[in-house]
N, C-alpha and C. Protein backbone atom coordinates (compact mmCIF):
# COMPACT_ATOMS: atom_id res chain seq x y z
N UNK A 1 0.84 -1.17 0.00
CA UNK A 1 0.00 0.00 0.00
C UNK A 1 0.89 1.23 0.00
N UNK A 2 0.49 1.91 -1.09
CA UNK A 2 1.30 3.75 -1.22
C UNK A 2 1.20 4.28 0.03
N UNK A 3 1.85 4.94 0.46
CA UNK A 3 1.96 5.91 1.73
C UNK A 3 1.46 6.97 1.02
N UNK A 4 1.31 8.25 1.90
CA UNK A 4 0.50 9.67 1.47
C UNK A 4 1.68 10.31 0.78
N UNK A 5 3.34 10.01 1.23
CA UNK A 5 4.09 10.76 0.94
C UNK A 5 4.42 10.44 -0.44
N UNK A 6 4.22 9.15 -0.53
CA UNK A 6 4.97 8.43 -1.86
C UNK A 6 3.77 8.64 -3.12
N UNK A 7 2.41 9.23 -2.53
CA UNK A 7 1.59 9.46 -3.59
C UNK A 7 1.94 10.99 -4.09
N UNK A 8 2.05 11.57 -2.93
CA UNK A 8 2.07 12.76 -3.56
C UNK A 8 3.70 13.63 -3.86
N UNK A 9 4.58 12.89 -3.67
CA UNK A 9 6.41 13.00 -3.72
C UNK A 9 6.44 13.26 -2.21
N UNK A 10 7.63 13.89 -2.23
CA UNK A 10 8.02 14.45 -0.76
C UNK A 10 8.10 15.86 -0.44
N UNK A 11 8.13 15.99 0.86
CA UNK A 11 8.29 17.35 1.22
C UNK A 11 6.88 18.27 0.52
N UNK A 12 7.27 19.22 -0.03
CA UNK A 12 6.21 20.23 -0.45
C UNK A 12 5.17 19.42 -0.84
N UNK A 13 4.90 18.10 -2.03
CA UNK A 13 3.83 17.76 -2.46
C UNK A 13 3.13 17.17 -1.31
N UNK A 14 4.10 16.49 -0.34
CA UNK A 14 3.29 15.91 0.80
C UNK A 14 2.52 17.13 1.48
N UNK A 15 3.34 18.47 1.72
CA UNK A 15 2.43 19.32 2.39
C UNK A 15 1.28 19.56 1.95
N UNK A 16 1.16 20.26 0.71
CA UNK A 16 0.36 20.54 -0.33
C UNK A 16 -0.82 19.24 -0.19
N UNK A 17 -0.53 17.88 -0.36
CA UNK A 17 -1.71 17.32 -0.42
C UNK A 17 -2.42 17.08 1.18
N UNK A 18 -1.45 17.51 1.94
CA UNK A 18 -2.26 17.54 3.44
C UNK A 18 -3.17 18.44 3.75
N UNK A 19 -2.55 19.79 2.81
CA UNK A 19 -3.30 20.98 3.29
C UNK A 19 -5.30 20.97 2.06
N UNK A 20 -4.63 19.95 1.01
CA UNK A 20 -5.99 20.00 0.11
C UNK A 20 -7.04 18.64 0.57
N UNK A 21 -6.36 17.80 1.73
CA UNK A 21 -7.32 17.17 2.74
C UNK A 21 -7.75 17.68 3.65
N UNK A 22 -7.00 18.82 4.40
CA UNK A 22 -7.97 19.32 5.21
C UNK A 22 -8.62 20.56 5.00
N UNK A 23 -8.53 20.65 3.56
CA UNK A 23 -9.57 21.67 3.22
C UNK A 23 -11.21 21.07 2.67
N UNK A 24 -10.70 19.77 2.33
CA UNK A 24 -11.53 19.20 2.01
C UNK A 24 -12.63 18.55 2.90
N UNK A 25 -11.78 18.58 4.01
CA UNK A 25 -12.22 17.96 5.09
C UNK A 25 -13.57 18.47 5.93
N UNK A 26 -13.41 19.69 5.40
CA UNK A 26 -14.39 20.91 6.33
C UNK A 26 -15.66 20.77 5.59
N UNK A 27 -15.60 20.09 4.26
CA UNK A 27 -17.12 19.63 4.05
C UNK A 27 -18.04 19.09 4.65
N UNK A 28 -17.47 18.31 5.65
CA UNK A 28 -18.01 17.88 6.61
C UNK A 28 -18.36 18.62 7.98
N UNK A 29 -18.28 19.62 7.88
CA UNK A 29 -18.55 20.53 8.69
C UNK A 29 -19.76 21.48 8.22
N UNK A 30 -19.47 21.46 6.74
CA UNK A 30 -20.28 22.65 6.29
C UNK A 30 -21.68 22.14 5.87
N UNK A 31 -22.63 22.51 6.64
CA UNK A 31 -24.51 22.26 6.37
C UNK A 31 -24.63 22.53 4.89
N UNK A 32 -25.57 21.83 4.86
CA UNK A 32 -26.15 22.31 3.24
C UNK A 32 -27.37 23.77 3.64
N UNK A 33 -26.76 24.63 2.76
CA UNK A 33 -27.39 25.82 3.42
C UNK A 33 -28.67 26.18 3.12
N UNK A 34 -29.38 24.82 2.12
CA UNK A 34 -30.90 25.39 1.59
C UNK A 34 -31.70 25.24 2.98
N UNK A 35 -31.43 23.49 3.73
CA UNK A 35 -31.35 23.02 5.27
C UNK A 35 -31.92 23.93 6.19
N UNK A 36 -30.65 25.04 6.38
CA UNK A 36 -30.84 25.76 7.47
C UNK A 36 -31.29 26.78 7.02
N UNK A 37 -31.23 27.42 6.37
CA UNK A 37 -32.60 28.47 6.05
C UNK A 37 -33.86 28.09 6.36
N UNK A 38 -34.44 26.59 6.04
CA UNK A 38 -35.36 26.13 6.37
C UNK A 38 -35.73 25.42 8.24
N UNK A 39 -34.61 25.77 8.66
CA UNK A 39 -34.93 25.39 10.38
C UNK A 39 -34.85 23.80 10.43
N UNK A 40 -34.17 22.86 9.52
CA UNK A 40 -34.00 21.90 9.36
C UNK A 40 -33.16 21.35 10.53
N UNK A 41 -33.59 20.41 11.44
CA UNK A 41 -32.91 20.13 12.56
C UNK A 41 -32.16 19.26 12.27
N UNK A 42 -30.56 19.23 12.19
CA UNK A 42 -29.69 18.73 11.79
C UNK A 42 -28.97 18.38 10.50
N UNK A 43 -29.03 19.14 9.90
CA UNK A 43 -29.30 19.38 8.51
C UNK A 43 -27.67 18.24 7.94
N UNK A 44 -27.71 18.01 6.85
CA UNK A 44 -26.73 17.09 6.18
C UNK A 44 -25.66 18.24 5.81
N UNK A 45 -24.41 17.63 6.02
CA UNK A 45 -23.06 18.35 5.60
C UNK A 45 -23.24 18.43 3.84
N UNK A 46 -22.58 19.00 2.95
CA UNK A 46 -22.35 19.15 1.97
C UNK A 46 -21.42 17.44 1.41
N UNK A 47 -20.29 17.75 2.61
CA UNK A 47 -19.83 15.97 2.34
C UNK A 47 -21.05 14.58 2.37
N UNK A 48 -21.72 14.82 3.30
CA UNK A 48 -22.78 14.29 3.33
C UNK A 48 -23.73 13.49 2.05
N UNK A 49 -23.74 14.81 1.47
CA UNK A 49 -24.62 14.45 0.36
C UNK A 49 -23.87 14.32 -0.82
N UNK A 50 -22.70 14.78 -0.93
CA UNK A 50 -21.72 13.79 -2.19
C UNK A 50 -21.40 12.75 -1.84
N UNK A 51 -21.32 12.05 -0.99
CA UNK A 51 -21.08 10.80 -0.28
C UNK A 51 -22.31 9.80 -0.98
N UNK A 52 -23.42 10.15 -0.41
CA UNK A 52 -24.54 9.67 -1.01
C UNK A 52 -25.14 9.41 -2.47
N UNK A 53 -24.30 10.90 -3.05
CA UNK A 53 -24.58 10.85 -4.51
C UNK A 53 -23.85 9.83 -5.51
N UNK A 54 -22.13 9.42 -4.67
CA UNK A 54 -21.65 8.58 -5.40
C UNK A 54 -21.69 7.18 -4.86
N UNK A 55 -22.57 6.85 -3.93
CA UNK A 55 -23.43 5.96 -3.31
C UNK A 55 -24.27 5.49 -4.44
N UNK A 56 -25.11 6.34 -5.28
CA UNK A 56 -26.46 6.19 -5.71
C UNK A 56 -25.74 5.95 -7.41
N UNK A 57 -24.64 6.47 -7.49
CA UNK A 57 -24.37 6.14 -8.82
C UNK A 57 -23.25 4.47 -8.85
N UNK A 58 -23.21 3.96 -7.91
CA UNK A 58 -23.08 2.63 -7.62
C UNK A 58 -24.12 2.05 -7.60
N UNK A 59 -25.13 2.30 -7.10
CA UNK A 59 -26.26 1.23 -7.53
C UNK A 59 -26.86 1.29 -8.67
N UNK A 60 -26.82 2.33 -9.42
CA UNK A 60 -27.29 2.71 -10.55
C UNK A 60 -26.93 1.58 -11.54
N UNK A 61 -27.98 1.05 -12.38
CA UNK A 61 -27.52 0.39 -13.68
C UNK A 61 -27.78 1.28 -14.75
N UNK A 62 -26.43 1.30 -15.59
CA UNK A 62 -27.15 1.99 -16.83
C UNK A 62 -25.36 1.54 -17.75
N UNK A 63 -25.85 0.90 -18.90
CA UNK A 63 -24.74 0.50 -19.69
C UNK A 63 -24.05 1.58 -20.27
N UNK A 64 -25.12 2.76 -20.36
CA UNK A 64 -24.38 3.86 -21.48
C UNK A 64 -23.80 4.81 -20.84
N UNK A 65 -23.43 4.96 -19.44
CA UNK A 65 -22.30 5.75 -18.95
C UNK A 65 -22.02 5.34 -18.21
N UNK A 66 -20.19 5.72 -18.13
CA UNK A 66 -19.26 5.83 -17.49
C UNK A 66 -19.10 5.78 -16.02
N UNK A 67 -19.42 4.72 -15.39
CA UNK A 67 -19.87 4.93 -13.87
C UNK A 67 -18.24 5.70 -13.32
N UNK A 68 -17.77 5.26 -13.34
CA UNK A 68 -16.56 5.90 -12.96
C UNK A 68 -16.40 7.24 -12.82
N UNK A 69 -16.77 7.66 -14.07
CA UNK A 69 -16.36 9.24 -14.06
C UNK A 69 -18.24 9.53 -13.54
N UNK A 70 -18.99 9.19 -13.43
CA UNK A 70 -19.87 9.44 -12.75
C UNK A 70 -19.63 9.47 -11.32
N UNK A 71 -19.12 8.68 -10.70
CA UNK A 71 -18.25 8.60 -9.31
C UNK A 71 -17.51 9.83 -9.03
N UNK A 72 -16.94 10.09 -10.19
CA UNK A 72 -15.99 11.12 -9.49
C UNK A 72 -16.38 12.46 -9.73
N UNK A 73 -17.59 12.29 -10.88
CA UNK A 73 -18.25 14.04 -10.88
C UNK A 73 -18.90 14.32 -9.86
N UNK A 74 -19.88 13.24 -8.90
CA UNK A 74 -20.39 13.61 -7.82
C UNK A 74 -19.35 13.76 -6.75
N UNK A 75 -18.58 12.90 -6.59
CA UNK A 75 -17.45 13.66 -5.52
C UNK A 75 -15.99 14.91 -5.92
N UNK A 76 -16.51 15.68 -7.10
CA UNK A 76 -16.07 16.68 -7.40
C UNK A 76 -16.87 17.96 -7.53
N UNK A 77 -18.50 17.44 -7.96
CA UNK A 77 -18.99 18.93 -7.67
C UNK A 77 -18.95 20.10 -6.91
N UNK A 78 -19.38 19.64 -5.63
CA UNK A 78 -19.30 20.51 -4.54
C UNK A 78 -17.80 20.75 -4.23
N UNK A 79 -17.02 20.42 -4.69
CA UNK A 79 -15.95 20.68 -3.45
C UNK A 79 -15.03 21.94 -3.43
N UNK A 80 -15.55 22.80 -4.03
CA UNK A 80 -15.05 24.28 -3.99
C UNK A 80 -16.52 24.79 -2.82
N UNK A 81 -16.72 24.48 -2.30
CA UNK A 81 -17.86 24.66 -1.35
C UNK A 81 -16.87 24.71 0.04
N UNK A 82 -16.00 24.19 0.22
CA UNK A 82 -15.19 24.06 1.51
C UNK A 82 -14.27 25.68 1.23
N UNK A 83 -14.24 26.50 0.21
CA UNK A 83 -13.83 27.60 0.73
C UNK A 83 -14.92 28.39 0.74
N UNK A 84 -15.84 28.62 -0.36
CA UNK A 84 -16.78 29.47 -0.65
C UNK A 84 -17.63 29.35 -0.15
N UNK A 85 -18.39 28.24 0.70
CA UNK A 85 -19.37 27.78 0.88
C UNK A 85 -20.80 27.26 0.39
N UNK A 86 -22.08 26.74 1.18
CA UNK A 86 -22.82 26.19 0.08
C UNK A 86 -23.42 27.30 -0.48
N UNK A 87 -23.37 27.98 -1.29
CA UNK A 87 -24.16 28.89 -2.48
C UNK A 87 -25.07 28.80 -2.68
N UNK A 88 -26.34 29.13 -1.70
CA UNK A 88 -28.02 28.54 -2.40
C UNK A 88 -28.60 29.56 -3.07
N UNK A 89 -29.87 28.87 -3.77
CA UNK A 89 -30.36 30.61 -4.55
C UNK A 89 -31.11 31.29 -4.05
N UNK A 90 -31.37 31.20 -2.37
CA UNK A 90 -31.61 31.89 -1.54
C UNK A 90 -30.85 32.90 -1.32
N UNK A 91 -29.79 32.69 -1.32
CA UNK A 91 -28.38 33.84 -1.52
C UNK A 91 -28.67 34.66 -2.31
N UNK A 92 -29.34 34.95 -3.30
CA UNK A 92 -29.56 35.55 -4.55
C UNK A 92 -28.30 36.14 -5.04
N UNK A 93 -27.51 35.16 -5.17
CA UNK A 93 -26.12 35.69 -6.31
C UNK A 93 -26.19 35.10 -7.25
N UNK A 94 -26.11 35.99 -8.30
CA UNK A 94 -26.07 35.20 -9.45
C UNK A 94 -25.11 33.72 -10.06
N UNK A 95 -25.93 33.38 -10.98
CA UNK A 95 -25.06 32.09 -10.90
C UNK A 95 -23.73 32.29 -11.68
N UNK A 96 -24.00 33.86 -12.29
CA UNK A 96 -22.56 33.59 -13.19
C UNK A 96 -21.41 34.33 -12.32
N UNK A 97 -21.67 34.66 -11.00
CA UNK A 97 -20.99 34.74 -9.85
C UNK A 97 -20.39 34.00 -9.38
N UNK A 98 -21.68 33.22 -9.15
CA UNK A 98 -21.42 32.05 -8.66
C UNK A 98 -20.72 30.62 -9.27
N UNK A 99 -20.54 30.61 -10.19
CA UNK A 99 -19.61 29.94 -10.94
C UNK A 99 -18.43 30.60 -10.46
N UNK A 100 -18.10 31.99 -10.79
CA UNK A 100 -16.72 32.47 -10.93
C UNK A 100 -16.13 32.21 -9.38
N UNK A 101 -16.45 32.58 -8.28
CA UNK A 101 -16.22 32.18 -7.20
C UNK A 101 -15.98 30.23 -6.81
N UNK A 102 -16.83 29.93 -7.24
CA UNK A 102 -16.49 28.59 -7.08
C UNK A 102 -15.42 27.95 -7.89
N UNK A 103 -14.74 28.80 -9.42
CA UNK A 103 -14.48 28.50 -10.62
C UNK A 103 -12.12 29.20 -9.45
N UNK A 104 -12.63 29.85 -8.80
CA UNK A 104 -11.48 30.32 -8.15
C UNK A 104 -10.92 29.58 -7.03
N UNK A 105 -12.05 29.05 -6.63
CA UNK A 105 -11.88 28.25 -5.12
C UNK A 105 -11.18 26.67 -5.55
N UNK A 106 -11.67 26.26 -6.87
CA UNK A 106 -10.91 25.18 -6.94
C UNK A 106 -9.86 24.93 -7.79
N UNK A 107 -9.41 26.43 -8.68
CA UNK A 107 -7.97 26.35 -8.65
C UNK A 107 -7.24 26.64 -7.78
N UNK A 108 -7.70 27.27 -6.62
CA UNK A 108 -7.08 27.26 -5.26
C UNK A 108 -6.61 25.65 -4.70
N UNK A 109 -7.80 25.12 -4.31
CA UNK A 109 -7.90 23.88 -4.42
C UNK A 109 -6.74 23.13 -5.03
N UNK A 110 -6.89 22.83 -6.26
CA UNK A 110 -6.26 22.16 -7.40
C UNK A 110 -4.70 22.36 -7.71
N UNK A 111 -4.45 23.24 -7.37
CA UNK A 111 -3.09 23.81 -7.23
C UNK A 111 -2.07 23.24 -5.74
N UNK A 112 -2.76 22.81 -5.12
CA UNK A 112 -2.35 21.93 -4.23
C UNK A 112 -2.03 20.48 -4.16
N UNK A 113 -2.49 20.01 -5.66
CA UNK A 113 -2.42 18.74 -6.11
C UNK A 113 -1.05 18.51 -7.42
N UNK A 114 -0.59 17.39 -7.61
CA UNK A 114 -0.05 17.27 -8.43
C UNK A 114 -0.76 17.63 -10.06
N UNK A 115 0.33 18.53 -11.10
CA UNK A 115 -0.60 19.14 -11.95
C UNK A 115 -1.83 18.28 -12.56
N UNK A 116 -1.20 17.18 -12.87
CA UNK A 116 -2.13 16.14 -13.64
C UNK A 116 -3.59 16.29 -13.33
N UNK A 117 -3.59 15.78 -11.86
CA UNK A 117 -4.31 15.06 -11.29
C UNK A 117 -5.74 16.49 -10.55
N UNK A 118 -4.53 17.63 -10.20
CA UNK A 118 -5.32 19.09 -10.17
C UNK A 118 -5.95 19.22 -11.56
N UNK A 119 -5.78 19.00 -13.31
CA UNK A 119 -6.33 19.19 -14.15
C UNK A 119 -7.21 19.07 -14.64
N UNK A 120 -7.49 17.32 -14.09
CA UNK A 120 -8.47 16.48 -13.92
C UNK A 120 -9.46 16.63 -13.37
N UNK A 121 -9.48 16.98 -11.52
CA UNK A 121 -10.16 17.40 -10.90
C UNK A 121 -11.35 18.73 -11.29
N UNK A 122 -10.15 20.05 -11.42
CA UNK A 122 -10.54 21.44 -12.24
C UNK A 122 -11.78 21.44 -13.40
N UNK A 123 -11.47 19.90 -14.76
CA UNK A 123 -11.75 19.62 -15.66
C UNK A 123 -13.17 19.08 -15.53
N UNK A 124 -13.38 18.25 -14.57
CA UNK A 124 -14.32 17.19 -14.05
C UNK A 124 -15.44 18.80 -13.39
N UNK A 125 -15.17 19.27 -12.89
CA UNK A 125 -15.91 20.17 -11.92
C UNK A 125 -16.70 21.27 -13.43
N UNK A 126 -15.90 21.62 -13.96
CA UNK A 126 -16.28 22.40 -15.32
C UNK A 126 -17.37 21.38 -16.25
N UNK A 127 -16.83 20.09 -16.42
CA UNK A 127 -18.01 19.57 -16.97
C UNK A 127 -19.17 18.85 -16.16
N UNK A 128 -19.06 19.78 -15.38
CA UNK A 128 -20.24 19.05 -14.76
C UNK A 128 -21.34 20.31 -14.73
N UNK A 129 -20.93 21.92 -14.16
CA UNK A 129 -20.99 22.94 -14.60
C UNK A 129 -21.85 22.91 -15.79
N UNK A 130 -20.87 22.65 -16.85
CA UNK A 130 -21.45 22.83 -18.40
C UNK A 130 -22.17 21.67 -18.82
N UNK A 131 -22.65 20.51 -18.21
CA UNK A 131 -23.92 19.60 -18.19
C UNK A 131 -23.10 19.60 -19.48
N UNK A 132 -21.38 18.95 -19.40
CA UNK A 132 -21.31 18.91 -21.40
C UNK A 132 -21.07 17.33 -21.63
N UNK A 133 -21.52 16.72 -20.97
CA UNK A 133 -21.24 14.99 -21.18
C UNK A 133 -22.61 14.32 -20.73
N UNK A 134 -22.72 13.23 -21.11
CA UNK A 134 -24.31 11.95 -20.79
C UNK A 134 -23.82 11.90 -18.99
N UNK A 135 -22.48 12.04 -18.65
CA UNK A 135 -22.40 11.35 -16.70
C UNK A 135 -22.76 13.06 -16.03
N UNK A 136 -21.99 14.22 -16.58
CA UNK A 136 -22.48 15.07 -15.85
C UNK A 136 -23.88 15.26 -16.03
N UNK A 137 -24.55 15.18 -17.30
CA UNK A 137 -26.11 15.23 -16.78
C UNK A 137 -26.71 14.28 -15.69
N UNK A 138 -26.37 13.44 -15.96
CA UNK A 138 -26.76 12.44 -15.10
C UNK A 138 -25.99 12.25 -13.36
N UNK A 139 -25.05 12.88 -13.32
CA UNK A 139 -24.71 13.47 -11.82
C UNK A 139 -25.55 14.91 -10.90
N UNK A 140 -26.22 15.64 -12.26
CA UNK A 140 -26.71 16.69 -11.93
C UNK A 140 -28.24 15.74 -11.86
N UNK A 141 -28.79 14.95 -12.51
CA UNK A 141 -29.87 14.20 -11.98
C UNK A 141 -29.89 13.97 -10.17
N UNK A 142 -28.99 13.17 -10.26
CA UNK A 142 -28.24 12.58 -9.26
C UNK A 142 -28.66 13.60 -8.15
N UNK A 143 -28.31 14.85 -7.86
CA UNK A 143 -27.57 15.54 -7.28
C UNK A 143 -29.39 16.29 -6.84
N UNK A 144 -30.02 16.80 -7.65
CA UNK A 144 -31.63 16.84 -7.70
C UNK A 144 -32.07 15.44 -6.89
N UNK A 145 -31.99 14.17 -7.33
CA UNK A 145 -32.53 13.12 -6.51
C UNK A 145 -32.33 12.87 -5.17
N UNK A 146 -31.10 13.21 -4.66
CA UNK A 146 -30.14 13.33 -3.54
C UNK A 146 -31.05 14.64 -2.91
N UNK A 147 -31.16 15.58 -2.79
CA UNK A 147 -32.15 16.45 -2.38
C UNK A 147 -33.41 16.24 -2.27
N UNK A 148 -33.90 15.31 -3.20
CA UNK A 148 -35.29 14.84 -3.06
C UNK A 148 -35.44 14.06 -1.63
N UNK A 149 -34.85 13.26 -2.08
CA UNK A 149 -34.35 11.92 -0.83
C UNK A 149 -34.34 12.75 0.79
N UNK A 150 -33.14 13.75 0.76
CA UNK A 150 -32.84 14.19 1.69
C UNK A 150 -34.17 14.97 2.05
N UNK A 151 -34.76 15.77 1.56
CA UNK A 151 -36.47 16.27 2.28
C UNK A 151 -37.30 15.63 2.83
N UNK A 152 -37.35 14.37 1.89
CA UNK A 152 -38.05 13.54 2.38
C UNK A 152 -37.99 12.62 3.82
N UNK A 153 -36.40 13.02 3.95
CA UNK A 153 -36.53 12.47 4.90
C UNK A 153 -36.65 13.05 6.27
N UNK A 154 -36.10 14.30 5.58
CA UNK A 154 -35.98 15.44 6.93
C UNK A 154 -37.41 15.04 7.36
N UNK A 155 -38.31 15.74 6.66
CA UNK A 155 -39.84 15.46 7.22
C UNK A 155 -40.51 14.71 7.61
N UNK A 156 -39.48 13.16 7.73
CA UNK A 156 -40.37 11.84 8.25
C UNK A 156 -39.55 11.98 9.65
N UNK A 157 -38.14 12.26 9.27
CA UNK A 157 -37.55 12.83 11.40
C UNK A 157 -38.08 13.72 11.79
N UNK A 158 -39.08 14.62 11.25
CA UNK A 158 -39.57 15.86 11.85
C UNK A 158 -41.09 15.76 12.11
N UNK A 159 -41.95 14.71 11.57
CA UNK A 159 -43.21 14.49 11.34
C UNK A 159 -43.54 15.98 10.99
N UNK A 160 -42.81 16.24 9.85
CA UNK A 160 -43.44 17.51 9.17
C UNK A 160 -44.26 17.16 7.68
N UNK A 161 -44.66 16.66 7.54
CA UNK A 161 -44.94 15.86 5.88
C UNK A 161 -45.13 17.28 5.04
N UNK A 162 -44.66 17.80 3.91
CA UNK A 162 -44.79 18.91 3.28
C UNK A 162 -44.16 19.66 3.67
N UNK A 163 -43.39 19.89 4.79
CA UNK A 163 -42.98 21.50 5.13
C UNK A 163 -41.94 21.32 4.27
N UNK A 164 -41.54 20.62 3.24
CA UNK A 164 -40.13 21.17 2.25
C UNK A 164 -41.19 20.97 0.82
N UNK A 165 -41.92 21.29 0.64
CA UNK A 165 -42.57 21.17 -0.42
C UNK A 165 -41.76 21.82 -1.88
N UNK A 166 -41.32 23.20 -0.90
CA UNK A 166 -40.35 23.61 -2.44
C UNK A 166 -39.37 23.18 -2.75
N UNK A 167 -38.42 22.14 -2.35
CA UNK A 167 -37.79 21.41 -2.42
C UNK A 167 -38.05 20.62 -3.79
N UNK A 168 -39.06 19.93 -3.60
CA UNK A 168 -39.88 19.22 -4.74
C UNK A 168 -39.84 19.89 -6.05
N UNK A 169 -40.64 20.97 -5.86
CA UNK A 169 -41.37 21.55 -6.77
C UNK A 169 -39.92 22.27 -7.35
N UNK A 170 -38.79 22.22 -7.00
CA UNK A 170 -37.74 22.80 -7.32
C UNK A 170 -37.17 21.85 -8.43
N UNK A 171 -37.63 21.18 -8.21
CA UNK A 171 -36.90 19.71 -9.58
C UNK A 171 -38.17 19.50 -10.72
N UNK A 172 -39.34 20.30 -10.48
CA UNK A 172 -40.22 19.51 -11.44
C UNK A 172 -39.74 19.84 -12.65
N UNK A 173 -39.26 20.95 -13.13
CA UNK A 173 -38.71 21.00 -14.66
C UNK A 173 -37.80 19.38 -15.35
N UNK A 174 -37.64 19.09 -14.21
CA UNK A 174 -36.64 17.66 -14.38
C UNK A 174 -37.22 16.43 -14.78
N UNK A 175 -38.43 16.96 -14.11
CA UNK A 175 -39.22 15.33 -14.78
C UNK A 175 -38.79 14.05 -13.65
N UNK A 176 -38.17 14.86 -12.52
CA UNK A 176 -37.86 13.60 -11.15
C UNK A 176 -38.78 13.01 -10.65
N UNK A 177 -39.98 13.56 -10.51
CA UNK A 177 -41.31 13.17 -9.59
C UNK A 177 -42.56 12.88 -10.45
């Protein structure tokens, strides 16, 4: 088994990839912020729910994409979220803000990685962004279903049935429900 040092060289790359784990790390810290706007008692980390998303694209059957890189678009979307945070459109910033901010946070990010593998990452996050492949649409499915899921459940720990209703109604253009 690779050691951390021998993955990432020595010295500086080892620092560098310590410091882009524990930046990463704070996803797990960070609520999903549609959640707590809503008074959601205990609301799911942002890690949380990419966890789940590349959960759901493991069970998934489907011959005509790439589970793999489906795997790794859901555990690449969010993760410029650990500097910027979660961005909801409750925030009312625009999204082409909001791209650019998130579009900064993970060459921040990425630059902490060996170039390759930062390119990849950077690359993966952009097409997922630009819905420009059959897995990022289908991670951005994903990622809508994963929110579905998660309301639903909030409200069966809350015996609230409906109080996330816009939640729902936030995906119907999708054709999820």
């Amino acid at each position: 088994m690779a050691s951390a040092s021998s993955v990432a060289g020595s010295g500086r790359g080892a620092r560098n990839l310590l410091q882009f784990l524990r930046l990463v790390g704070q996803l797990k810290r960070v609520p999903r912020t549609g959640w707590v706007y809503r008074n959601v008692e205990k609301p799911e980390s942002v890690s949380d729910h990419m966890y789940r998303m590349a959960v759901m694209v493991l069970v998934t059957k489907d011959d005509h994409l790439n589970k793999d890189r489906c795997v790794r678009l859901a555990l690449v979307h969010d993760k410029a979220e650990c500097i910027v945070g979660d961005i909801a459109p409750a925030d009312n910033i625009p999204k082409e803000e909001k791209h650019r901010r998130e579009g900064e946070a993970m060459k921040q990010l990425t630059q902490l990685l060996p170039k390759d593998l930062g390119k990849e990452l950077y690359e993966l996050r952009e097409e997922y962004e630009t819905q420009a492949s059959a897995e990022a649409k289908f991670a951005k499915q994903l990622d809508q279903c994963e929110m579905i899921l998660q309301a639903s459940e909030h409200e069966d720990l809350e015996n609230t049935p409906g109080r996330l209703k816009d939640f729902y109604d936030s995906t119907a253009a999708l054709g999820l429900l």
